[in-house]
Protein backbone atom coordinates (compact mmCIF):
# COMPACT_ATOMS: atom_id res chain seq x y z
CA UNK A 1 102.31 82.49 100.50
CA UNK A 2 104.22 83.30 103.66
CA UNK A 3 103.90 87.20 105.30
CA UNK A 4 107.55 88.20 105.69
CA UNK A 5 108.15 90.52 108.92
CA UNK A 6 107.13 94.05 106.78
CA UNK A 7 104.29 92.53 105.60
CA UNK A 8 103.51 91.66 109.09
CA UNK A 9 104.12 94.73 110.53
CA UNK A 10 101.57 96.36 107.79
CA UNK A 11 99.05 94.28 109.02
CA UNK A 12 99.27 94.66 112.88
CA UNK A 13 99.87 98.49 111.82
CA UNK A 14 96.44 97.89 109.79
CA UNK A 15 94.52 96.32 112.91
CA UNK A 16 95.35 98.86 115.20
CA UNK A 17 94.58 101.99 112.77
CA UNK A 18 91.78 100.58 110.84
CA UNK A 19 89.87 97.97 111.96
CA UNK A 20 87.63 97.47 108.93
CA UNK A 21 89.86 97.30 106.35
CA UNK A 22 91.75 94.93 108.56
CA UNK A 23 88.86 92.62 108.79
CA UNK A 24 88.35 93.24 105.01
CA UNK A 25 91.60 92.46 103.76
CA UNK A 26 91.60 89.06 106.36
CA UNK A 27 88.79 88.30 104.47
CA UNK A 28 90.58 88.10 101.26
CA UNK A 29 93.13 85.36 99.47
CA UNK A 30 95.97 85.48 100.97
CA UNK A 31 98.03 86.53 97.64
CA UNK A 32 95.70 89.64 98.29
CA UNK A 33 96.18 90.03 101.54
CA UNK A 34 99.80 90.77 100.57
CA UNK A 35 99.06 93.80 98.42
CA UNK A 36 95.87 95.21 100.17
CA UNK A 37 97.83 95.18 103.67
CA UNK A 38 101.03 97.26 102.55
CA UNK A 39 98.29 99.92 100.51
CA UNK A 40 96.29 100.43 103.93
CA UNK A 41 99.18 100.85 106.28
CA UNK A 42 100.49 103.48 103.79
CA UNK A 43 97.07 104.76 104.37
CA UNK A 44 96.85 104.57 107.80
CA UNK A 45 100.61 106.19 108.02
CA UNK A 46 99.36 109.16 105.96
CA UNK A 47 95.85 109.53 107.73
CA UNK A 48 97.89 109.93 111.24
CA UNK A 49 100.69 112.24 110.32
CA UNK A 50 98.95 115.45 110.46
CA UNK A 51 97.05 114.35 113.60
CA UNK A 52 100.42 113.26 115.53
CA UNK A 53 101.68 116.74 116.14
CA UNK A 54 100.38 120.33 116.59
CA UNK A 55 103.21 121.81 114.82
CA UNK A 56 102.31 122.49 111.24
CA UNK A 57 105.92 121.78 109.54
CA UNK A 58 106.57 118.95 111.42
CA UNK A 59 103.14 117.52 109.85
CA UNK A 60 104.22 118.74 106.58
CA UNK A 61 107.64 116.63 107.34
CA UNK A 62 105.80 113.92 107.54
CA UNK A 63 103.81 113.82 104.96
CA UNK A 64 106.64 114.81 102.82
CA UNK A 65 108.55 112.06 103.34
CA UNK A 66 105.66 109.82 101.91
CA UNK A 67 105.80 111.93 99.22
CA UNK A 68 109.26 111.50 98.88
CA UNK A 69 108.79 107.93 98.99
CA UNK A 70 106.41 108.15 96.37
CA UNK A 71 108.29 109.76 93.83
CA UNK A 72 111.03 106.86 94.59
CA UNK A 73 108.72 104.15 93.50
CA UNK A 74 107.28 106.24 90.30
CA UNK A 75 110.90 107.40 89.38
CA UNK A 76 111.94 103.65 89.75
CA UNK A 77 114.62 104.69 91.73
CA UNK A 78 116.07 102.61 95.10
CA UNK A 79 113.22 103.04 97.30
CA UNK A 80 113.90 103.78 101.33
CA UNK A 81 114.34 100.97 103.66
CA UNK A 82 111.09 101.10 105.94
CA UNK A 83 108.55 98.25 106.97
CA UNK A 84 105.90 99.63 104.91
CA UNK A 85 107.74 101.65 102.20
CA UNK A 86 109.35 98.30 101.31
CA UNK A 87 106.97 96.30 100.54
CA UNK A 88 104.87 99.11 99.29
CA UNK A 89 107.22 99.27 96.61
CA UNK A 90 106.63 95.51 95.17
CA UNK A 91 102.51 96.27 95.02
CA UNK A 92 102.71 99.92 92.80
CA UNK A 93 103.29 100.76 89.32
CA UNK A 94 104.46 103.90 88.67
CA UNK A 95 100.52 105.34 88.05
CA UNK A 96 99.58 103.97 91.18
CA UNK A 97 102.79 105.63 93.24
CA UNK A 98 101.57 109.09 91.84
CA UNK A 99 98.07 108.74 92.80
CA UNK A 100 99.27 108.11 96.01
CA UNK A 101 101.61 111.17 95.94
CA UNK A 102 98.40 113.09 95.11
CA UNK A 103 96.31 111.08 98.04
CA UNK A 104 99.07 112.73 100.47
CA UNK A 105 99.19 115.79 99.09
CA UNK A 106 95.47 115.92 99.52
CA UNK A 107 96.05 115.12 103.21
CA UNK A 108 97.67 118.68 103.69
CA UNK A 109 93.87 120.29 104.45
CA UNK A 110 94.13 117.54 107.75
CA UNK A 111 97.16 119.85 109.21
CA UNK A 112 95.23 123.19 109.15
CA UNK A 113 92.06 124.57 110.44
CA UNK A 114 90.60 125.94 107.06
CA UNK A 115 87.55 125.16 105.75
CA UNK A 116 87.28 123.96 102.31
CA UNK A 117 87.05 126.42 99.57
CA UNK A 118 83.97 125.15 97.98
CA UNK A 119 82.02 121.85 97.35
CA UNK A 120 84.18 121.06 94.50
CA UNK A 121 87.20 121.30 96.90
CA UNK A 122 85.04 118.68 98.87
CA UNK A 123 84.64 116.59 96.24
CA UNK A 124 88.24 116.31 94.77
CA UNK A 125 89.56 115.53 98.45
CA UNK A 126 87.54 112.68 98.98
CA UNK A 127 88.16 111.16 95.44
CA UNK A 128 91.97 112.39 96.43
CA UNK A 129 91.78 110.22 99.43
CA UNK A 130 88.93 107.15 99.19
CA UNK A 131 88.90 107.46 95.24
CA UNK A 132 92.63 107.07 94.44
CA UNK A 133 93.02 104.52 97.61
CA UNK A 134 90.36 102.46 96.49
CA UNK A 135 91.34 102.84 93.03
CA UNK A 136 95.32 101.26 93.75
CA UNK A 137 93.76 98.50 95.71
CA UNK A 138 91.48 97.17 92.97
CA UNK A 139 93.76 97.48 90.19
CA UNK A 140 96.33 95.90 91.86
CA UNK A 141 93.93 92.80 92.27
CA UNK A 142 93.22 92.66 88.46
CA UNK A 143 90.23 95.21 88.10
CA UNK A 144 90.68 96.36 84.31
CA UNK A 145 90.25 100.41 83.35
CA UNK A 146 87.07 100.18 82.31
CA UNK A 147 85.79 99.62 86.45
CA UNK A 148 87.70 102.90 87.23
CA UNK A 149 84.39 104.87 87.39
CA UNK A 150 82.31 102.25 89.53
CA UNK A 151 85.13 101.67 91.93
CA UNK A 152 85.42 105.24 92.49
CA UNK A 153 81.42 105.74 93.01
CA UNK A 154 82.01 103.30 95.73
CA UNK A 155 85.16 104.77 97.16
CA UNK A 156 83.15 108.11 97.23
CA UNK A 157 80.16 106.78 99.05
CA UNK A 158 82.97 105.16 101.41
CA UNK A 159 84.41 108.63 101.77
CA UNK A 160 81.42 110.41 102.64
CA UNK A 161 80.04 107.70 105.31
CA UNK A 162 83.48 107.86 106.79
CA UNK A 163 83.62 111.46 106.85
CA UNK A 164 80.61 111.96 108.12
CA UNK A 165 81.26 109.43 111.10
CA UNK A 166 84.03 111.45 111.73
CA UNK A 167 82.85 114.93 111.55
CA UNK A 168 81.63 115.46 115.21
CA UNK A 169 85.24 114.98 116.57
CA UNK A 170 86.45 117.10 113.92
CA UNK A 171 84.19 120.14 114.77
CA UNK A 172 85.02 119.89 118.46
CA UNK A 173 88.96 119.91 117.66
CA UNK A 174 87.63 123.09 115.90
CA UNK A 175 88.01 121.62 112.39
CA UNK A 176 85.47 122.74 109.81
CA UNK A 177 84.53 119.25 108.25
CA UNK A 178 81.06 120.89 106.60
CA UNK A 179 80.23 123.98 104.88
CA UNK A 180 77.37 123.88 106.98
CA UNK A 181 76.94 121.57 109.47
CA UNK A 182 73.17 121.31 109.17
CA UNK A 183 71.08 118.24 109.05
CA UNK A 184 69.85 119.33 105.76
CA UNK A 185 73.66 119.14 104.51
CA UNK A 186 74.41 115.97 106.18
CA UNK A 187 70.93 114.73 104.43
CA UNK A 188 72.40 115.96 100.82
CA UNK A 189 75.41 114.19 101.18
CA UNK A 190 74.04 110.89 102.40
CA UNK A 191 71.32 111.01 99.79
CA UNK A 192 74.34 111.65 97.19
CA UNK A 193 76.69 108.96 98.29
CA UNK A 194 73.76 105.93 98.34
CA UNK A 195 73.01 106.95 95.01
CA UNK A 196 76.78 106.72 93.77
CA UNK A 197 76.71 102.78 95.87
CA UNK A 198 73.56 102.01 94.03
CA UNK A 199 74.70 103.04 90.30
CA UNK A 200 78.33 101.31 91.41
CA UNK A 201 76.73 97.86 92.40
CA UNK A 202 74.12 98.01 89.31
CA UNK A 203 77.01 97.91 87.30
CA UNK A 204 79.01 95.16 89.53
CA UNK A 205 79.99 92.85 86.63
CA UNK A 206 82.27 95.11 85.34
CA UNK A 207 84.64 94.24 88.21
CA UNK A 208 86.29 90.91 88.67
CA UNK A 209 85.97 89.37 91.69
CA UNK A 210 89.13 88.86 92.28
CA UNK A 211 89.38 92.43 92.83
CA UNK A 212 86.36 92.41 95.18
CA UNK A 213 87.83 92.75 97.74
CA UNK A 214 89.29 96.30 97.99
CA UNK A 215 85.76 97.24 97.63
CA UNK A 216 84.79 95.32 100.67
CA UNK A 217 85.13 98.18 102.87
CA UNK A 218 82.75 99.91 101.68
CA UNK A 219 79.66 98.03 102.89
CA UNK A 220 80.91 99.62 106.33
CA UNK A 221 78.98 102.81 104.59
CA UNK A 222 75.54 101.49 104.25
CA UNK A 223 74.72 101.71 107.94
CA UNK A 224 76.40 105.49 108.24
CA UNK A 225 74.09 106.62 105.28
CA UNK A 226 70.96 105.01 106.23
CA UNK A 227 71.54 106.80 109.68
CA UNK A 228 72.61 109.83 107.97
CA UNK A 229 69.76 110.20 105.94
CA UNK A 230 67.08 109.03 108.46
CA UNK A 231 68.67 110.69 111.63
CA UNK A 232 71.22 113.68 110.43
CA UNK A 233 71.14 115.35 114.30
CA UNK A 234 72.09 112.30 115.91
CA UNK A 235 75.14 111.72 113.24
CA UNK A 236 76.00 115.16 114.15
CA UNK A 237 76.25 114.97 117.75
CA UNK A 238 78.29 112.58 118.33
CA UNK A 239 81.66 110.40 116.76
CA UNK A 240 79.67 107.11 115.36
CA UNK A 241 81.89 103.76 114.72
CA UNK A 242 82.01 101.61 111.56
CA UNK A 243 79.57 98.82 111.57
CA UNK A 244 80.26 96.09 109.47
CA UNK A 245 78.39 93.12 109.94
CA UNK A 246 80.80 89.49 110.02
CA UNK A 247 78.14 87.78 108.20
CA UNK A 248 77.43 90.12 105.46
CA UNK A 249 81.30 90.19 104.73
CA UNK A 250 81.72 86.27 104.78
CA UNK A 251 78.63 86.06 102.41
CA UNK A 252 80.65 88.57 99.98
CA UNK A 253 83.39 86.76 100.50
CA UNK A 254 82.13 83.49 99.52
CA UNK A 255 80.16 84.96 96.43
CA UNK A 256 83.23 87.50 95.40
CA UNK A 257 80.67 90.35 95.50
CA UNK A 258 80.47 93.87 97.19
């Protein structure tokens, strides 16, 4: 399968942004490679938009415009010429273009300086955001409905670890990223999340493995919530990076696990 020059672009725009589920999606087929790559620069577009200005509406501009592209694909209307909006397009059914309207939406609490309203707000932005993401990316590589809930147990232990990793440079841009941003919290939440990756991976033959793959990322979260859990103060004082280990990933991608 050759990469035409959007696809390209999706995946340079995917190394620079995201480093791990570049290496991730490298590590798949290449027939994957062509949907997961498009999924994760939309990602990566939406992730950045609120954080590329300080003015409010012209971060609500942008993520309006994905939203806008969104509703193209689900509408099946002509779809806006654009590297990654194009081939975008050929990877989403009309489901999978609304979750992804509602993944952006969710991306409106990045603009502002609010707190969450309550752990349940919590919870619905990181299935909003890992959940549906995670969600588009294995059903596009075959996973049936029936792996919905395990995919999204992963995707929510990907969210915390990730959030978590990222909520010491939140809190000094004056962001509120915890409810309280205690050790005991960041304990709760780690202890939650490796539960929700155990219960996923007991249950790992629901899941093809051709669809493996946009789980991948998530073994980036095992080393986050083992720190987490064993050294919450240390997690909380400073940003920590994304390990993922190259021989762990080229086991799983040998074996098709996760």
């Amino acid at each position: 399968m050759t990469f035409d020059a959007d696809l390209v672009a999706c995946a340079a725009l995917v190394e620079r942004a995201d480093p791990i589920r570049f290496r991730t999606a490298m590590a798949a087929p290449v027939a994957a490679r062509a949907k997961l790559f498009p999924l994760y620069a939309f990602n990566a577009e939406v992730a950045r938009a609120p954080r590329v200005t300080r003015e409010s509406m012209i971060a609500e501009m942008r993520l309006q415009w994905w939203r806008d592209v969104c509703e193209e694909i689900a509408e099946g209307k002509p779809v806006r010429r654009h590297e990654v909006a194009t081939p975008l397009a050929r990877v989403l059914s009309a489901e999978d273009a609304r979750l992804l309207d509602e993944l952006t939406a969710a991306r409106r609490w990045d603009i502002y300086r609010d707190a969450f309203e309550d752990a349940a707000h919590f919870e619905r932005y990181i299935d909003q955001t890992s959940g549906h993401l995670m969600w588009v990316a294995a059903r596009s590589l075959g996973a049936p409905p029936e792996a919905e809930a395990i995919v999204r147990l992963t995707a929510h232990a990907a969210g915390i670890a990730a959030w978590l990793r990222a909520a010491p440079v939140l809190r000094a841009e004056g962001r509120k990223p915890l409810a309280e941003p205690a050790a005991e919290t960041v304990q709760s939440l780690a202890h939650t999340a490796s539960e929700a990756l155990r219960r996923a991976r007991r249950n790992r033959a629901l899941l093809p493995a051709s669809a493996a793959p946009a789980l991948w990322p998530a073994m980036a979260a095992d080393h986050t919530l083992r720190q987490a859990r064993r050294d919450p103060e240390h997690l909380l004082a400073q940003p920590q990076e994304a390990r993922l280990s190259p021989w762990r990933l080229a086991l799983r991608a040998a074996t098709g696990g996760w």
